[in-house]
Protein backbone atom coordinates (compact mmCIF):
# COMPACT_ATOMS: atom_id res chain seq x y z
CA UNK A 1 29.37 127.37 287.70
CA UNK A 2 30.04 128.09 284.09
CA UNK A 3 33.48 127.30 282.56
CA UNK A 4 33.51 129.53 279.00
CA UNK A 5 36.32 128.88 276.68
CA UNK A 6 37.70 131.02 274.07
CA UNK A 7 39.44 130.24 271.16
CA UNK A 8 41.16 133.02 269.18
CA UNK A 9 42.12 131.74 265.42
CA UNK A 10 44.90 133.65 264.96
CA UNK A 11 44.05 135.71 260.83
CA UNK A 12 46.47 134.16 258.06
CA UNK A 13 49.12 136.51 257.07
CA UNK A 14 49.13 138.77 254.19
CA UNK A 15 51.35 135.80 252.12
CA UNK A 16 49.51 132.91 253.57
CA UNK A 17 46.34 134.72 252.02
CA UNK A 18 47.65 135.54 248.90
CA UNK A 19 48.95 131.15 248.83
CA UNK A 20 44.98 130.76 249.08
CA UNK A 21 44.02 132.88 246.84
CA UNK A 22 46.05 131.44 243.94
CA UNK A 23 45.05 128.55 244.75
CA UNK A 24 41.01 128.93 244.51
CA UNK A 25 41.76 131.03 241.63
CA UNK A 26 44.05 127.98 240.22
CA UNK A 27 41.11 125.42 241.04
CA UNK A 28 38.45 128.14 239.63
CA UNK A 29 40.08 128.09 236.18
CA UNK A 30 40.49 124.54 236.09
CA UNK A 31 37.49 123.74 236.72
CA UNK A 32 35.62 126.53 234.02
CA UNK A 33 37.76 124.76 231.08
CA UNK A 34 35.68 123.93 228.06
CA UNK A 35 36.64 120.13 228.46
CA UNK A 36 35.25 119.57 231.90
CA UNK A 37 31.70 121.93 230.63
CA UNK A 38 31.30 120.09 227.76
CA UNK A 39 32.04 116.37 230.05
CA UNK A 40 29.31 117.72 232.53
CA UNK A 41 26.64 118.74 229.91
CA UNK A 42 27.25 115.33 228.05
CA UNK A 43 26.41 113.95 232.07
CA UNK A 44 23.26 115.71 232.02
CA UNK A 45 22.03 114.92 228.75
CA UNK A 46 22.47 111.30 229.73
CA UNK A 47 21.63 111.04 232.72
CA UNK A 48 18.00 113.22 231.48
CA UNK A 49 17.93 110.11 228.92
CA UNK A 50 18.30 108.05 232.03
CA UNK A 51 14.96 109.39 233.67
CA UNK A 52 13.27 109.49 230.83
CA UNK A 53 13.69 105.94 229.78
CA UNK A 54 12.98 104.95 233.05
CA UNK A 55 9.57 106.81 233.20
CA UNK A 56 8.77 105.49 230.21
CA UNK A 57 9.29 101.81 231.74
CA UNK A 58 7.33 102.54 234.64
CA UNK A 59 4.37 103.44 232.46
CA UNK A 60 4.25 100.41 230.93
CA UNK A 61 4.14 98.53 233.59
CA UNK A 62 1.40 100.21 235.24
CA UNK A 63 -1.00 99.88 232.11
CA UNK A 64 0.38 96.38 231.87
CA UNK A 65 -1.28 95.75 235.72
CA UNK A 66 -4.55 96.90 235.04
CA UNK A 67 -6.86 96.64 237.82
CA UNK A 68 -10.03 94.96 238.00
């Protein structure tokens, strides 16, 4: 015996649509403003730095072990 359940969502109305659209486009412009691009490239850049500096370190301290 198989029980199968259904559950309808019931589609958001033509205003309750339009409230979520504004929204996302709201939060889409907010988060395209030149602040917050420049903030995240500045993130990458450093955290690039970050890597590299810590490759760097881990090179050293292989050639410092040097095996027999």
């Amino acid at each position: 015996m198989g029980i199968s359940i259904e559950a309808k969502k019931k589609s958001p109305s033509l205003k309750e649509q339009h409230a979520i659209w504004k929204s996302r486009k709201a939060l889409f412009r907010h988060t395209n403003s030149p602040l917050l691009k420049t903030a995240k490239k500045a993130t990458r850049f450093l955290e690039k730095q970050i890597k590299q500096d810590l490759l760097k370190k881990s090179k050293h301290s292989i050639k410092d072990k040097k095996l027999p």
